[in-house]
C-alpha atoms as a PDB file:
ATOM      1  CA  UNK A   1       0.000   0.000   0.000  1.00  0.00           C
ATOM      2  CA  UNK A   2       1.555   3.194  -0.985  1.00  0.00           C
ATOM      3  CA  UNK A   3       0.264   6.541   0.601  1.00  0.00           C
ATOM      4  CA  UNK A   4      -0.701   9.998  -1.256  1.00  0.00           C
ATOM      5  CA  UNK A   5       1.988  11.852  -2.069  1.00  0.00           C
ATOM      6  CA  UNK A   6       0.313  14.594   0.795  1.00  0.00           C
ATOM      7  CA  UNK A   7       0.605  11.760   3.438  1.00  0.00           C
ATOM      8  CA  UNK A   8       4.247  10.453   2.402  1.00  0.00           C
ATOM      9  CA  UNK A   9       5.353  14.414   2.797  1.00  0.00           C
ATOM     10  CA  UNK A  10       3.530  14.589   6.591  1.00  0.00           C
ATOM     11  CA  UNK A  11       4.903  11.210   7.689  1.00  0.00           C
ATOM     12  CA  UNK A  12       8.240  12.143   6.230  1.00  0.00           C
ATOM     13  CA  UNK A  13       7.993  15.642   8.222  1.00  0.00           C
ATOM     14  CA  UNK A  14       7.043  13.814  11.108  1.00  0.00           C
ATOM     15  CA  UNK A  15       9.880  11.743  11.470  1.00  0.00           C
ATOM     16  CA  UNK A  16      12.196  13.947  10.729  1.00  0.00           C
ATOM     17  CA  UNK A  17      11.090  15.798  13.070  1.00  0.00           C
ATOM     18  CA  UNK A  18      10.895  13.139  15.987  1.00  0.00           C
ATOM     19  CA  UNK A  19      14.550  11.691  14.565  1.00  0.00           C
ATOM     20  CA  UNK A  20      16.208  15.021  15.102  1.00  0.00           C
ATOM     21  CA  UNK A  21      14.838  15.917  18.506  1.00  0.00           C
ATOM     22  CA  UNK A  22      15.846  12.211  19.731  1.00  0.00           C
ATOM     23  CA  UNK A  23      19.065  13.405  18.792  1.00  0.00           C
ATOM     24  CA  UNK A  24      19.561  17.121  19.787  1.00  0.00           C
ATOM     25  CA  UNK A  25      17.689  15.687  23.315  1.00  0.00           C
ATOM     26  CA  UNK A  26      20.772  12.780  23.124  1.00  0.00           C
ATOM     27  CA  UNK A  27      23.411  15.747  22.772  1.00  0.00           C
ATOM     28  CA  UNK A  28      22.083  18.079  25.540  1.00  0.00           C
ATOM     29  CA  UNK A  29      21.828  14.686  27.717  1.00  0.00           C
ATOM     30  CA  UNK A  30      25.481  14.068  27.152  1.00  0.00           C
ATOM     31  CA  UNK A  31      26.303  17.468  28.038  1.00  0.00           C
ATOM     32  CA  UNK A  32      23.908  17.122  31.507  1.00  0.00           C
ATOM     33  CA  UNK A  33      25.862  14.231  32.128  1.00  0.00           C
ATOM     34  CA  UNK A  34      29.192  15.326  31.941  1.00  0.00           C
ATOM     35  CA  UNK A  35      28.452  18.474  34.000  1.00  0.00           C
ATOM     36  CA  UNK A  36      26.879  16.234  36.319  1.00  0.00           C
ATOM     37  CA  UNK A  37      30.083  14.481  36.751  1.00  0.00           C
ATOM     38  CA  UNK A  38      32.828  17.292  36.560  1.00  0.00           C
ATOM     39  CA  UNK A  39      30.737  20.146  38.040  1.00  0.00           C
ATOM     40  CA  UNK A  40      31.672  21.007  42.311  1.00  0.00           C
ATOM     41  CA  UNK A  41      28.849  23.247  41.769  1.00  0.00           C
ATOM     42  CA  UNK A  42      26.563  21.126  44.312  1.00  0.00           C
ATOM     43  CA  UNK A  43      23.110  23.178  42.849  1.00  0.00           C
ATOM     44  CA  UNK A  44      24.117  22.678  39.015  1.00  0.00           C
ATOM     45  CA  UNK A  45      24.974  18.793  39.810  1.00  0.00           C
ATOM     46  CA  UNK A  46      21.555  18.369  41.213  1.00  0.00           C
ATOM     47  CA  UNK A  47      19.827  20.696  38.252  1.00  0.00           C
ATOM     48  CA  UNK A  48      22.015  18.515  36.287  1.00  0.00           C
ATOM     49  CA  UNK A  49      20.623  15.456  37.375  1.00  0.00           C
ATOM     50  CA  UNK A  50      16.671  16.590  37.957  1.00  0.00           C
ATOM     51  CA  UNK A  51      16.848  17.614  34.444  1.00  0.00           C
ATOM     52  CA  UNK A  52      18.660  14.460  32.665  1.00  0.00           C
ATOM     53  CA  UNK A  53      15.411  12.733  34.892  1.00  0.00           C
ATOM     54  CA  UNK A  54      12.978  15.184  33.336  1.00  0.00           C
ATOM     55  CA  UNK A  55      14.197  15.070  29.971  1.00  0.00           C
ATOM     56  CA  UNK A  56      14.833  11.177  29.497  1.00  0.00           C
ATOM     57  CA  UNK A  57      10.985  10.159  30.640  1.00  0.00           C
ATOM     58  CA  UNK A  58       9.112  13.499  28.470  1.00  0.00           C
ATOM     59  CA  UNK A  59      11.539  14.139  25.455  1.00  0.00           C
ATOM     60  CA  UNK A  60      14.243  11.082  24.850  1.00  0.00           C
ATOM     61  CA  UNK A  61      11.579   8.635  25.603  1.00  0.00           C
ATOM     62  CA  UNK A  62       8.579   9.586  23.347  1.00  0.00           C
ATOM     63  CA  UNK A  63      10.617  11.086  20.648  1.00  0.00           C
ATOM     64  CA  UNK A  64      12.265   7.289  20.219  1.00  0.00           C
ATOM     65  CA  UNK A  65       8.600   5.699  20.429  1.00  0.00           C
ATOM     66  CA  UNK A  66       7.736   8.464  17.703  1.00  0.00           C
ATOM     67  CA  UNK A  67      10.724   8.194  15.562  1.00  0.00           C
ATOM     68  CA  UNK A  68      10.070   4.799  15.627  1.00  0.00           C
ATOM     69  CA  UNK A  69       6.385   4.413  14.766  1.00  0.00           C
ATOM     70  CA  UNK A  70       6.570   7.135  11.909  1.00  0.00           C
ATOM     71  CA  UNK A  71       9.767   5.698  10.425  1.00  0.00           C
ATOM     72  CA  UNK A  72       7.687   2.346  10.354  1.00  0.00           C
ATOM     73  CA  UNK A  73       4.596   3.623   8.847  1.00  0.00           C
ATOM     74  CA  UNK A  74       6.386   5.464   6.427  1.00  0.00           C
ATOM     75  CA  UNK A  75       8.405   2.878   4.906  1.00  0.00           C
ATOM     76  CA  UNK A  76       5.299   0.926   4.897  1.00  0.00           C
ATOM     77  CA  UNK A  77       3.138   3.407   2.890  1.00  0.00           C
ATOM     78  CA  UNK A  78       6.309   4.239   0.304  1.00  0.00           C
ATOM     79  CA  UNK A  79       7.674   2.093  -2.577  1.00  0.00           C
ATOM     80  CA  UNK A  80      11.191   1.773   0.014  1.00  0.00           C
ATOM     81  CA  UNK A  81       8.682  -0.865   1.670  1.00  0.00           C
ATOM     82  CA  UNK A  82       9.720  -2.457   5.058  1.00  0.00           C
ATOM     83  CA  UNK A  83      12.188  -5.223   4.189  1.00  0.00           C
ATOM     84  CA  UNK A  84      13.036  -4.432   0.920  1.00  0.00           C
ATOM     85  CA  UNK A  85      16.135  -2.609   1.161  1.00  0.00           C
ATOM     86  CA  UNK A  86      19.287  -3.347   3.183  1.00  0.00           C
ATOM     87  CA  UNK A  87      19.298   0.192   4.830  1.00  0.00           C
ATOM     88  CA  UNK A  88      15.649   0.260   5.895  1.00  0.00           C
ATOM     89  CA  UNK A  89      16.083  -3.079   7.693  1.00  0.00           C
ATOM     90  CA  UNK A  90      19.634  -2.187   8.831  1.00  0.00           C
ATOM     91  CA  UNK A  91      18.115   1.202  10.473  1.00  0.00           C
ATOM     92  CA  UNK A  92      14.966  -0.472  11.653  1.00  0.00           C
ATOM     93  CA  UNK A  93      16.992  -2.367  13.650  1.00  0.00           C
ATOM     94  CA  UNK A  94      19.331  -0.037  15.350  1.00  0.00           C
ATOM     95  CA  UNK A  95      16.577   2.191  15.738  1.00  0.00           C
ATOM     96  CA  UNK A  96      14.759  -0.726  17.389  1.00  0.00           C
ATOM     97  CA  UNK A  97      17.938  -1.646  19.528  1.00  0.00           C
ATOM     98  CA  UNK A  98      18.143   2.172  20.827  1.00  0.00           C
ATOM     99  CA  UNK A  99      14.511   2.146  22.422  1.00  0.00           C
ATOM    100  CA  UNK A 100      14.774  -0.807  24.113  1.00  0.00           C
ATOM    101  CA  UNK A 101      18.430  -0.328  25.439  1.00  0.00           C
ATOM    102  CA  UNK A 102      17.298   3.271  26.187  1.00  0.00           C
ATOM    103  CA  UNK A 103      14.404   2.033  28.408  1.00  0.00           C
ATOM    104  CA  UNK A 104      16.595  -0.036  30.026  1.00  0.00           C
ATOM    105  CA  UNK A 105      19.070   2.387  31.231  1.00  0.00           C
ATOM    106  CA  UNK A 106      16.042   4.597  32.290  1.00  0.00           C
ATOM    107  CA  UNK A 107      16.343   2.712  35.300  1.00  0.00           C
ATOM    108  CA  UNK A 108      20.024   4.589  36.516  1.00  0.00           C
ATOM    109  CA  UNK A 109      18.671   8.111  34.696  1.00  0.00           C
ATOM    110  CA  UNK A 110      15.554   7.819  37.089  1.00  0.00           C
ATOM    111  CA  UNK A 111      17.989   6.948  40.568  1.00  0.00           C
ATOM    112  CA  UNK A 112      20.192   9.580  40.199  1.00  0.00           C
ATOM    113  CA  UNK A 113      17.436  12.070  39.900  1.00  0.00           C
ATOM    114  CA  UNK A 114      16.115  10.351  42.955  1.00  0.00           C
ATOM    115  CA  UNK A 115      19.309  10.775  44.775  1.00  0.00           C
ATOM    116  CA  UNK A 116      19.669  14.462  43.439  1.00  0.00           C
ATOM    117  CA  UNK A 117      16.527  15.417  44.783  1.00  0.00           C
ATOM    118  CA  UNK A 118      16.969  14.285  48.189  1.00  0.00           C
ATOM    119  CA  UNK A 119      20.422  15.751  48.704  1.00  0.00           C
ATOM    120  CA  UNK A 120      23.933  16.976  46.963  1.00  0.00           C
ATOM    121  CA  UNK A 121      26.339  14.253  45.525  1.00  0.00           C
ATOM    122  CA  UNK A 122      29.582  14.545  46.654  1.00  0.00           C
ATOM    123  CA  UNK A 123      32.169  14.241  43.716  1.00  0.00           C
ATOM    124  CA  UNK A 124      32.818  10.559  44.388  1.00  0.00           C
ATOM    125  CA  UNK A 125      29.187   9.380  45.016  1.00  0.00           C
ATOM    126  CA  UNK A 126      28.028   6.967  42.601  1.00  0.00           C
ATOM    127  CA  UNK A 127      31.188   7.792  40.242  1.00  0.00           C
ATOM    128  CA  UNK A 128      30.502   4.620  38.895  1.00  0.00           C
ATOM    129  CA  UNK A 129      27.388   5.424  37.538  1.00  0.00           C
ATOM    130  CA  UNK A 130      27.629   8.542  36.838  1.00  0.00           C
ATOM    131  CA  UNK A 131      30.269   7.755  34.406  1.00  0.00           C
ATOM    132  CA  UNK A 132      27.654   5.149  32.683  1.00  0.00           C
ATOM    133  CA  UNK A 133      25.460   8.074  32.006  1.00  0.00           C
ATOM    134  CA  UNK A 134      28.166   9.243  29.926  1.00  0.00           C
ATOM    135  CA  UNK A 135      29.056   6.416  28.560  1.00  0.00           C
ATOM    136  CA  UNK A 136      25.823   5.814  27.779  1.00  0.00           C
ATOM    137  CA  UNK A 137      24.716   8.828  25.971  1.00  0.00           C
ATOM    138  CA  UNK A 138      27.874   8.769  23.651  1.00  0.00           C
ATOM    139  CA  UNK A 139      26.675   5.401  21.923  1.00  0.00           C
ATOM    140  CA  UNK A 140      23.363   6.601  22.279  1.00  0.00           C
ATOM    141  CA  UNK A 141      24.535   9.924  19.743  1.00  0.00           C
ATOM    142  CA  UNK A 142      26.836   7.276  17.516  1.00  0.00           C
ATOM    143  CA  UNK A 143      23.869   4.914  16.852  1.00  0.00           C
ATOM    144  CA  UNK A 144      21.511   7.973  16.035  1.00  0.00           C
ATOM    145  CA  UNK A 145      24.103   9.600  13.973  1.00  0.00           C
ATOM    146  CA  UNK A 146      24.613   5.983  12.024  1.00  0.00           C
ATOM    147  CA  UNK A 147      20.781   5.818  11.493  1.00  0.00           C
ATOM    148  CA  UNK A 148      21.019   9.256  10.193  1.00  0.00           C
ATOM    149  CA  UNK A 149      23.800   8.531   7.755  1.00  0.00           C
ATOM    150  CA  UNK A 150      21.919   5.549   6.807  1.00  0.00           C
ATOM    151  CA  UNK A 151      18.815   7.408   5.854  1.00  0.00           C
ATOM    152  CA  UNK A 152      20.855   9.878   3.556  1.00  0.00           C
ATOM    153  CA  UNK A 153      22.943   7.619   2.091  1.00  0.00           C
ATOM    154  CA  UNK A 154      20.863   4.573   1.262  1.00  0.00           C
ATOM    155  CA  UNK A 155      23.344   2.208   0.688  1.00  0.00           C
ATOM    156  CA  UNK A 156      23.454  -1.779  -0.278  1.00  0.00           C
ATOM    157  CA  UNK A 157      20.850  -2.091  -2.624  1.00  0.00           C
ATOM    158  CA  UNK A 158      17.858  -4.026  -2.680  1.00  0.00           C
ATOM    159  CA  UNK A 159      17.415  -7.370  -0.551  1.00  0.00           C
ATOM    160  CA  UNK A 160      16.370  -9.145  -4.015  1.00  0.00           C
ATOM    161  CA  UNK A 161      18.981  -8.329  -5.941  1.00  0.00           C
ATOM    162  CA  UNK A 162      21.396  -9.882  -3.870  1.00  0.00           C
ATOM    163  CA  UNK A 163      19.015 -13.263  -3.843  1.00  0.00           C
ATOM    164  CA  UNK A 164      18.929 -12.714  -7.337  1.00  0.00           C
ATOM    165  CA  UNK A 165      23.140 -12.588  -7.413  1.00  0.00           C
ATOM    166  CA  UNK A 166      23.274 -15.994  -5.771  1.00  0.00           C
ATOM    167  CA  UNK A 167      20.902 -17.664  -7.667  1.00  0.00           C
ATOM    168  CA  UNK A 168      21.556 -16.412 -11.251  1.00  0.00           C
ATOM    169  CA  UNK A 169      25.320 -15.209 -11.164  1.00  0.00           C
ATOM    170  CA  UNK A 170      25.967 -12.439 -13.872  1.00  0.00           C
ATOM    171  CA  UNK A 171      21.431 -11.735 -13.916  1.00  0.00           C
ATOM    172  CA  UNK A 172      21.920  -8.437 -12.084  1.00  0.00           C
ATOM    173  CA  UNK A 173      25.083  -6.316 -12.128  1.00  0.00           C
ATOM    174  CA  UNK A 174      26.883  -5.305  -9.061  1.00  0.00           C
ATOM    175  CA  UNK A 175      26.519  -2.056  -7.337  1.00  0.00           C
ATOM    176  CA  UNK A 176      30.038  -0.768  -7.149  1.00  0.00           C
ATOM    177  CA  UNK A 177      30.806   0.601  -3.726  1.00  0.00           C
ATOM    178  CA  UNK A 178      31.130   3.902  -2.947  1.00  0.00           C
ATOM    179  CA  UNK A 179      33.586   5.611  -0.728  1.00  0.00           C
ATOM    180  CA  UNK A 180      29.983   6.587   1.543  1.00  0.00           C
ATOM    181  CA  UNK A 181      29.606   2.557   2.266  1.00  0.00           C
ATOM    182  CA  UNK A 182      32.951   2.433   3.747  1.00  0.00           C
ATOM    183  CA  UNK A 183      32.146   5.577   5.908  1.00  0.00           C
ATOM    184  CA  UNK A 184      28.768   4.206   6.885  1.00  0.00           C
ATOM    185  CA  UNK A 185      30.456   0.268   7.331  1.00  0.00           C
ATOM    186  CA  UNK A 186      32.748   1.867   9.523  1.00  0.00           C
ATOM    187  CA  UNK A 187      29.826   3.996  11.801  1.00  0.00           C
ATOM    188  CA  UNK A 188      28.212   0.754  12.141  1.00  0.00           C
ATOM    189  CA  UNK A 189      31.717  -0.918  13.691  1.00  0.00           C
ATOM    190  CA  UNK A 190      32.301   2.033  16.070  1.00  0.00           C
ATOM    191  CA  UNK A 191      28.670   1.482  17.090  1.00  0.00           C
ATOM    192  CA  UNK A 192      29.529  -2.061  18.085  1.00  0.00           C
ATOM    193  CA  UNK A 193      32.607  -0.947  19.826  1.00  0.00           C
ATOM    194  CA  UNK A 194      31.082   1.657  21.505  1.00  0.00           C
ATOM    195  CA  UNK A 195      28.382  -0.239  22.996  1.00  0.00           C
ATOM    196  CA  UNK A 196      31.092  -2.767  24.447  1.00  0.00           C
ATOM    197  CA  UNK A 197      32.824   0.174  26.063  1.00  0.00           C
ATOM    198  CA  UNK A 198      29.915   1.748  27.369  1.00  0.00           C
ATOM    199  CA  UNK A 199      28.798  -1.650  29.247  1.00  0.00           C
ATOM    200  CA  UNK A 200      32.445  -2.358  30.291  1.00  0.00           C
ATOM    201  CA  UNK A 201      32.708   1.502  32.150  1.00  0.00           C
ATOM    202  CA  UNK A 202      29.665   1.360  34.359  1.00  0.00           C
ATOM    203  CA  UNK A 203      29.998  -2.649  35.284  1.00  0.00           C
ATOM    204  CA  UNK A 204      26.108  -3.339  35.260  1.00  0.00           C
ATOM    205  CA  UNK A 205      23.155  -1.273  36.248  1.00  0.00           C
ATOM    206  CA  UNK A 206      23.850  -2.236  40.063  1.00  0.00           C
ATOM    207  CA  UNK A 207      23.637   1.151  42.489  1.00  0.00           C
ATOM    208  CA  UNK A 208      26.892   1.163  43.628  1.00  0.00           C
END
């Protein structure tokens, strides 16, 4: 089912939209975070950490959910279709991956604001964590930046040509790769590394 070209154009704004404020809400997070940790300004550490709270549960949160869910229906209702080119499925999943690991690290976001608003951190007080938020929030921004290379990009073809290639050698000619598939080959690596060294820093979700 492909939409009207007046619906492609408001699902298309819409996303855009929700994909850019996921990020530009990702970037000011990072910066939260890193004041949060570096600051001995006891008031702007707990600002710091009310806000990154705030933010997370009423921007991060439902701008992921609607990035998501209008990226979805969009590709749906277009001739790009679902799971009929590489870097639709390729972002569909790391957009996927991002919710769900963001929801999951909700869990220190929403502590630390709990701490925070009860009384001052001291500049060794949950270090551990704190440091996690950081980590955290830079993979978040690589993975959103990937997606968003991704989408201009458009690389790898269609999923049936390369069927088609390994069936019938020599049926459909090669797309010859461009110097933008290493670039976006090598986001998607640094995600993966990224993602290691983000779950290595804060050693679990544990409070300590």
């Amino acid at each position: 089912m492909t939409f009207p070209a007046p619906v492609r154009k408001l699902m298309l704004t819409a996303h855009i939209t929700f994909s850019v404020g996921w990020l530009g809400a990702v970037a000011v997070f990072l910066a939260l975070a890193i004041t949060g940790l570096t600051s001995h300004d006891a008031p702007l550490v707990r600002a710091a950490y009310l806000a990154m709270g705030l933010s997370g549960w009423f921007v991060i949160v439902p701008s992921s959910f609607a990035a998501l869910l209008t990226g979805v229906v969009q590709a749906v209702g277009t001739p790009w279709g679902l799971f009929k080119h590489y870097w639709v499925v390729v972002k569909l999943l790391l957009t996927v991956a991002a919710t769900v690991l963001l929801l999951v690290h909700m869990q220190p976001i929403s502590y630390l604001a709990e701490v925070a608003a009860k009384a001052d951190l001291s500049s060794t007080e949950l270090r551990g964590m704190r440091m996690r938020l950081i980590a955290d929030a830079v993979a978040a921004f690589v993975v959103l930046l990937a997606a968003t290379t991704i989408s201009v990009y458009k690389p790898w073809g269609r999923i049936g040509n390369w069927l088609q290639q390994r069936r019938h050698p020599g049926a459909v000619a090669a797309t010859p790769t461009s110097w933008g598939q290493y670039v976006l080959l090598g986001l998607l690596g640094l995600v993966v590394v990224v993602f290691i060294i983000a779950h290595l820093l804060g050693g679990g979700l544990g409070h300590h």
